[in-house]
N, C-alpha and C. Protein backbone atom coordinates (compact mmCIF):
# COMPACT_ATOMS: atom_id res chain seq x y z
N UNK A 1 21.55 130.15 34.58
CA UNK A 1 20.22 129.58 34.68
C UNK A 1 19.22 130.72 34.64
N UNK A 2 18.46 130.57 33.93
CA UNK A 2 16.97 131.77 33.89
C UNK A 2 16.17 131.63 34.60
N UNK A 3 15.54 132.29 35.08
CA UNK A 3 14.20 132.50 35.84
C UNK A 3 13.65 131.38 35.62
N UNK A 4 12.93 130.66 34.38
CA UNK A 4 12.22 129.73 34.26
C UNK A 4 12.53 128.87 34.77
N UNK A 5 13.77 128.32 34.36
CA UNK A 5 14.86 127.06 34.88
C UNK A 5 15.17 126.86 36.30
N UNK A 6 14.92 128.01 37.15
CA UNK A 6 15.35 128.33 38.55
C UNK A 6 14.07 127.79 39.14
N UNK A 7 12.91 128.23 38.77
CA UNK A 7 11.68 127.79 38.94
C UNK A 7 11.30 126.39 39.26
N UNK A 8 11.78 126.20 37.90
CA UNK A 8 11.67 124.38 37.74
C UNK A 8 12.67 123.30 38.68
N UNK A 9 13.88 124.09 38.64
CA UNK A 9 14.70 123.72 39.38
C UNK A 9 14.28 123.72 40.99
N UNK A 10 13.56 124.50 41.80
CA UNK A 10 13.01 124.37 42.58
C UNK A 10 12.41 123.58 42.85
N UNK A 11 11.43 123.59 41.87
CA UNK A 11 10.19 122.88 42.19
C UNK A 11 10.40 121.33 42.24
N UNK A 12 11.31 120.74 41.26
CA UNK A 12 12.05 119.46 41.64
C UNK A 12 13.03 119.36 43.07
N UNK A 13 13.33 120.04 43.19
CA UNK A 13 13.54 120.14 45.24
C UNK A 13 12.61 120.10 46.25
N UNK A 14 11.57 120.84 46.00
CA UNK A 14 10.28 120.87 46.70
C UNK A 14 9.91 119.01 46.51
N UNK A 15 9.55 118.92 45.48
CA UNK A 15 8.67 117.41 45.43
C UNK A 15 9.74 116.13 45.92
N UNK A 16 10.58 116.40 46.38
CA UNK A 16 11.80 115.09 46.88
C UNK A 16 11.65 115.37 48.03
N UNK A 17 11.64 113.68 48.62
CA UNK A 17 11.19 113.61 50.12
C UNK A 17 12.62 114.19 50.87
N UNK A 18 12.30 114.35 51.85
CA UNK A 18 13.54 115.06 52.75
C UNK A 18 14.48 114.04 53.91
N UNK A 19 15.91 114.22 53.18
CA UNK A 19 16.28 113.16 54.02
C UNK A 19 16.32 112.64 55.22
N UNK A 20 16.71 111.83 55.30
CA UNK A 20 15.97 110.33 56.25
C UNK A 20 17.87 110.46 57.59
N UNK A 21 17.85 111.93 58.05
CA UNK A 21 19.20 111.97 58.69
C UNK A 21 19.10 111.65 60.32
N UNK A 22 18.28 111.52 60.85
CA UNK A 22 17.50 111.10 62.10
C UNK A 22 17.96 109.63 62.88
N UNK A 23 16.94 109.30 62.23
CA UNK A 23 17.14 107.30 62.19
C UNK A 23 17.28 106.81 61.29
N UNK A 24 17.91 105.69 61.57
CA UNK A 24 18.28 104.70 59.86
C UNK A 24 16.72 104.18 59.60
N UNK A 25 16.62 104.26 58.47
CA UNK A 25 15.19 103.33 57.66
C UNK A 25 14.67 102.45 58.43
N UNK A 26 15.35 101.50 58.76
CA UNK A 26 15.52 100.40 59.59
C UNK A 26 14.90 100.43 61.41
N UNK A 27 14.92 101.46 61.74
CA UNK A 27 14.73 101.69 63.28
C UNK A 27 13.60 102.71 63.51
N UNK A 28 12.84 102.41 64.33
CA UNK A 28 11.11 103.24 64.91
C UNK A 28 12.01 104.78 65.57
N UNK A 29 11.15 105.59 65.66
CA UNK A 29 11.84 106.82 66.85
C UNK A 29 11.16 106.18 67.90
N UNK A 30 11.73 106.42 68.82
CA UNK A 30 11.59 106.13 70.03
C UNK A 30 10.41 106.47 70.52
N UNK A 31 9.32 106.18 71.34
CA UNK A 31 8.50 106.68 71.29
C UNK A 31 8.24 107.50 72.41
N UNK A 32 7.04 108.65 72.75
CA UNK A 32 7.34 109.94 73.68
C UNK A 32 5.84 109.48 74.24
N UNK A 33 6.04 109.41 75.89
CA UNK A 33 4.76 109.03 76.97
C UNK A 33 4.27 110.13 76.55
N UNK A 34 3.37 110.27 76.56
CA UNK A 34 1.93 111.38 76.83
C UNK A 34 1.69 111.30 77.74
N UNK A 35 1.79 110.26 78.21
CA UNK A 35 0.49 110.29 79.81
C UNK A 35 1.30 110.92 81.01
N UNK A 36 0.28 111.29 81.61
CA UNK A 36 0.87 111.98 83.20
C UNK A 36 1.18 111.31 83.68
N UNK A 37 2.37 111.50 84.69
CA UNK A 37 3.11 110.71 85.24
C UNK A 37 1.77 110.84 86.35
N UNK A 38 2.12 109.25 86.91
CA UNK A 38 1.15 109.05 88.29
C UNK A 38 0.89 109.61 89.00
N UNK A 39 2.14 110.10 89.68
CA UNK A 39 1.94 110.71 91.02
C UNK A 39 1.92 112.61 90.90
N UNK A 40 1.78 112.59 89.54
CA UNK A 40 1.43 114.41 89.30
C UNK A 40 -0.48 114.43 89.01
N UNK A 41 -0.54 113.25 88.31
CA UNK A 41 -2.33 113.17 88.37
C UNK A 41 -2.51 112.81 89.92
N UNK A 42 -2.19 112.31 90.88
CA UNK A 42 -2.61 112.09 92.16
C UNK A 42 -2.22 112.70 92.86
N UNK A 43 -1.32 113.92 92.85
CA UNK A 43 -1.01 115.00 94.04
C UNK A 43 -1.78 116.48 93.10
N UNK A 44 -2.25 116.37 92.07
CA UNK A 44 -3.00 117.26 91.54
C UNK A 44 -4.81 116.73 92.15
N UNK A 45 -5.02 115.99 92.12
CA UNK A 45 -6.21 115.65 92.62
C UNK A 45 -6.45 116.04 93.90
N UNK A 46 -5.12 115.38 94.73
CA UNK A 46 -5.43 115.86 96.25
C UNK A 46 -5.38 117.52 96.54
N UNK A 47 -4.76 118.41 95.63
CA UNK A 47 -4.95 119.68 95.35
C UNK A 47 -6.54 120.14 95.21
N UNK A 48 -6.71 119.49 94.25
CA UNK A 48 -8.44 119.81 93.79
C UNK A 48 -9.26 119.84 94.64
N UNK A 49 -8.85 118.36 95.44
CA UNK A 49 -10.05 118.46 96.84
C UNK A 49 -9.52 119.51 97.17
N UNK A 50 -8.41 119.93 97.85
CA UNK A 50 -7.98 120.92 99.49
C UNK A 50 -9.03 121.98 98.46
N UNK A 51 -8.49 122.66 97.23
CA UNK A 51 -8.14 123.54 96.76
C UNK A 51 -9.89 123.50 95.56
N UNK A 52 -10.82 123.15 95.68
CA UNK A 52 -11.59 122.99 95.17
C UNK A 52 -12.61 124.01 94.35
N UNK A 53 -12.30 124.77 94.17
CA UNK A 53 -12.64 126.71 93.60
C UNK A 53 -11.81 126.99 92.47
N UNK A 54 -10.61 126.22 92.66
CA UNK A 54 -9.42 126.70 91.60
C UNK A 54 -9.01 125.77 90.67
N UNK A 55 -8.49 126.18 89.34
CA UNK A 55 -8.82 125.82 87.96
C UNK A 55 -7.56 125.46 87.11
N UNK A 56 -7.01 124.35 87.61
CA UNK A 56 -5.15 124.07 86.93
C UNK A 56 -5.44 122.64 86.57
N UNK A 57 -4.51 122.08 85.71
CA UNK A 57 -4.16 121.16 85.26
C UNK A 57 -2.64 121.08 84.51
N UNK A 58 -2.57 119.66 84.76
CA UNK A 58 -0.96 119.35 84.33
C UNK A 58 -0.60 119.57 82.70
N UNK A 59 0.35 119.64 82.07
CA UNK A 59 0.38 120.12 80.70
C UNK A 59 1.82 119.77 80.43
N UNK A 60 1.93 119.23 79.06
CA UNK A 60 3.23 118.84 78.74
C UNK A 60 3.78 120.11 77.74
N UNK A 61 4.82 120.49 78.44
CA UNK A 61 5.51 121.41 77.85
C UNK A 61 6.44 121.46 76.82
N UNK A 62 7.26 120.07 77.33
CA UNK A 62 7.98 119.81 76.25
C UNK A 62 8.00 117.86 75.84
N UNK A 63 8.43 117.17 75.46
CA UNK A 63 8.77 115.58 75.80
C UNK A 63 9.20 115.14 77.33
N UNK A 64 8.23 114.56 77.87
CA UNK A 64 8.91 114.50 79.34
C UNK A 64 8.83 115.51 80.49
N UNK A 65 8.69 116.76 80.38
CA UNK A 65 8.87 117.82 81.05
C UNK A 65 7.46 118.36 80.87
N UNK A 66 6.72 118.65 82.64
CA UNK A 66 5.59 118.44 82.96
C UNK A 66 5.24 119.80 83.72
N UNK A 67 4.77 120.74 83.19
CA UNK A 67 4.07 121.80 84.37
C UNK A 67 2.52 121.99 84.87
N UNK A 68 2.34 122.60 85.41
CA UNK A 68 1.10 122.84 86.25
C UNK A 68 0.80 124.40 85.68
N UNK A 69 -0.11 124.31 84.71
CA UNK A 69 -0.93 125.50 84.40
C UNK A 69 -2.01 126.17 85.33
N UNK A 70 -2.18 127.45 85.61
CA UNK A 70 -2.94 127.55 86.30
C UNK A 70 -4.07 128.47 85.62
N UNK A 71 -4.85 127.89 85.44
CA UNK A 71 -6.04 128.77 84.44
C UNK A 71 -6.64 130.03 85.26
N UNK A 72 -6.78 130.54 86.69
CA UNK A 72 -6.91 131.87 87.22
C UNK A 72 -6.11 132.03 86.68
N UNK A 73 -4.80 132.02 86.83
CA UNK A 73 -3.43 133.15 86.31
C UNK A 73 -2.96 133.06 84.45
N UNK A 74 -3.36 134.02 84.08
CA UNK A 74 -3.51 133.62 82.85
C UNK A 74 -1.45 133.70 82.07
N UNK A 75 -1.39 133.14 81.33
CA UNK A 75 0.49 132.68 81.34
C UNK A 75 1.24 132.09 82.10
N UNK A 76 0.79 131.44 82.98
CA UNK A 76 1.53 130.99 84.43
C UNK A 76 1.74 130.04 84.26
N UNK A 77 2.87 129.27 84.06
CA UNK A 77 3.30 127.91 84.46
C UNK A 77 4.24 127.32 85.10
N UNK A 78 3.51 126.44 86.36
CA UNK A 78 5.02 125.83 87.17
C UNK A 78 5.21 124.77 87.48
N UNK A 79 6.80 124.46 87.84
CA UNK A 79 7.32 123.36 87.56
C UNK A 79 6.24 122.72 89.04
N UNK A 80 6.57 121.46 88.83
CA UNK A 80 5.88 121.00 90.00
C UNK A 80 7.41 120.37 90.90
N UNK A 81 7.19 120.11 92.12
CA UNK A 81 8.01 119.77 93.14
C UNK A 81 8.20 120.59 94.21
N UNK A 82 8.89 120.56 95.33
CA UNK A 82 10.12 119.22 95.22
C UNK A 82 10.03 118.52 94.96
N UNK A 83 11.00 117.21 94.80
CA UNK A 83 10.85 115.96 94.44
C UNK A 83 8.94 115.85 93.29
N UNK A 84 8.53 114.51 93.83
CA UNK A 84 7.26 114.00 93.59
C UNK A 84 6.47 114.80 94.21
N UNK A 85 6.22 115.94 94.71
CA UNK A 85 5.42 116.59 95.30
C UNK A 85 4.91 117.72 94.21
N UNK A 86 3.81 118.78 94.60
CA UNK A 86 3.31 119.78 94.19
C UNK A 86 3.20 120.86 95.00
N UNK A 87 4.26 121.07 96.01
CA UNK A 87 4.68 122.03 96.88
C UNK A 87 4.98 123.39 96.21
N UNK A 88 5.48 123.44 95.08
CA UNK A 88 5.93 124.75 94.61
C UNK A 88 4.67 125.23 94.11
N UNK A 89 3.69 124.60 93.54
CA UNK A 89 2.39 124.73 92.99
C UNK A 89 1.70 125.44 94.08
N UNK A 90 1.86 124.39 94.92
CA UNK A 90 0.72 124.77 96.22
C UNK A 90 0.84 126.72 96.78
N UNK A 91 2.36 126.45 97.02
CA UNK A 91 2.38 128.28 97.03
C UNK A 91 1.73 129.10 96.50
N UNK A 92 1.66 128.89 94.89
CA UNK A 92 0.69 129.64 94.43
C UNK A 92 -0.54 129.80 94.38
N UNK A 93 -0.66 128.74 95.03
CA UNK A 93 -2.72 128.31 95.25
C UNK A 93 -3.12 129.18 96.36
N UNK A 94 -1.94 129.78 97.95
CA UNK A 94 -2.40 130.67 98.51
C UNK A 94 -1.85 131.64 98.19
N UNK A 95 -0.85 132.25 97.47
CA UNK A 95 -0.89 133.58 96.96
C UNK A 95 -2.00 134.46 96.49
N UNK A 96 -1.77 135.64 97.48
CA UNK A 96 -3.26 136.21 97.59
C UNK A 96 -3.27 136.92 96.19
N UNK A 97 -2.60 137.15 95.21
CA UNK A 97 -2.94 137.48 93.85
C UNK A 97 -3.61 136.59 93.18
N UNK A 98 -3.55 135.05 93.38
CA UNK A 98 -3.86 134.11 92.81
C UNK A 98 -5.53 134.24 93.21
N UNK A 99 -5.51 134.29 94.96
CA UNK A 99 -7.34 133.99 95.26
C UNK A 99 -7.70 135.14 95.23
N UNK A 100 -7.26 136.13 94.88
CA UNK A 100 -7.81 137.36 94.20
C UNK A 100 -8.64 136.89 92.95
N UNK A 101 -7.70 136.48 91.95
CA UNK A 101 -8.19 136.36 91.05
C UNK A 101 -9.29 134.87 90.97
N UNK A 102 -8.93 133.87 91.18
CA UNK A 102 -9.78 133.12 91.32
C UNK A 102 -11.48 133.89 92.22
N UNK A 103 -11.37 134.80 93.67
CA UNK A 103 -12.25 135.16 93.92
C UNK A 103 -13.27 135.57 93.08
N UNK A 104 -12.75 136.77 91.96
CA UNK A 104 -12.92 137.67 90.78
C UNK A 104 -13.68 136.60 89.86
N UNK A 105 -13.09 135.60 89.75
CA UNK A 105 -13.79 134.89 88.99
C UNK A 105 -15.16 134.09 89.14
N UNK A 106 -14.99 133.82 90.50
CA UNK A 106 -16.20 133.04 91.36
C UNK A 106 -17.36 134.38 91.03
N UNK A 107 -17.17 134.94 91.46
CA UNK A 107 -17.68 136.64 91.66
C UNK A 107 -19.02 136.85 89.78
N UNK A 108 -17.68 136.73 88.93
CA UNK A 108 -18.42 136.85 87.70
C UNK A 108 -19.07 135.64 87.47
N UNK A 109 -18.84 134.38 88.08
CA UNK A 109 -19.85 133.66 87.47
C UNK A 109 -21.04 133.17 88.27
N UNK A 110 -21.13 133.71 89.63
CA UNK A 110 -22.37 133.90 90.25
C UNK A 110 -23.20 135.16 89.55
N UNK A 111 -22.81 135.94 88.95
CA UNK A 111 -22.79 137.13 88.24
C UNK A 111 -23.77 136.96 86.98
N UNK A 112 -23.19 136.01 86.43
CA UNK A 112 -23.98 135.48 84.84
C UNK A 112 -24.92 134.94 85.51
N UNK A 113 -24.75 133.98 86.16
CA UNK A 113 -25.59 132.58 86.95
C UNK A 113 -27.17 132.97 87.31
N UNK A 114 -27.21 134.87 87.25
CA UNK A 114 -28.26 135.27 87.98
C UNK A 114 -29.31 135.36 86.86
């Protein structure tokens, strides 16, 4: 086969849809919640009040699997729990690196503010 032919030959691979090896024709994919689970939007809230200076929200990481970003800590993400709780979170809300940085931040934006 020549260059040209290899070309062409490609390019008729490229334009064919890609098989269908997943689900049969016949059947939907299953479909994937988006939404926050309940009780991570409502033990994140009660965070917000205690914790009201500091800057996280829940984030889907993968299908199903839910962490707690924390926007002071920049790369940080954690699982939430035990169980239904946000206990492992909460640790980091008084880790004094954390209200360091959150401080730092309060700091610069009374800073602009002036």
């Amino acid at each position: 086969m020549n260059q040209g032919e290899q070309i062409a030959h490609h390019q008729d691979d490229v334009t064919q849809s890609p098989p269908s090896n997943t689900f049969p024709s016949n059947q939907q994919q299953p479909p994937v919640n988006l939404a926050v689970p309940e009780w991570i939007t409502g033990r994140t809230n009660e965070l917000q009040v205690k914790y009201n200076q500091d800057r996280f929200v829940p984030v889907l990481r993968e299908p199903g699997v839910w962490r707690i970003k924390c926007w002071d800590c920049p790369g940080k993400l954690y699982y939430p729990g035990p169980e239904e709780t946000l206990m492992n979170f909460e640790v980091h809300l008084k880790n004094r690196y954390h209200r360091d940085n959150v401080n730092s931040r309060l700091a610069r934006e009374r800073g602009s503010a002036s």
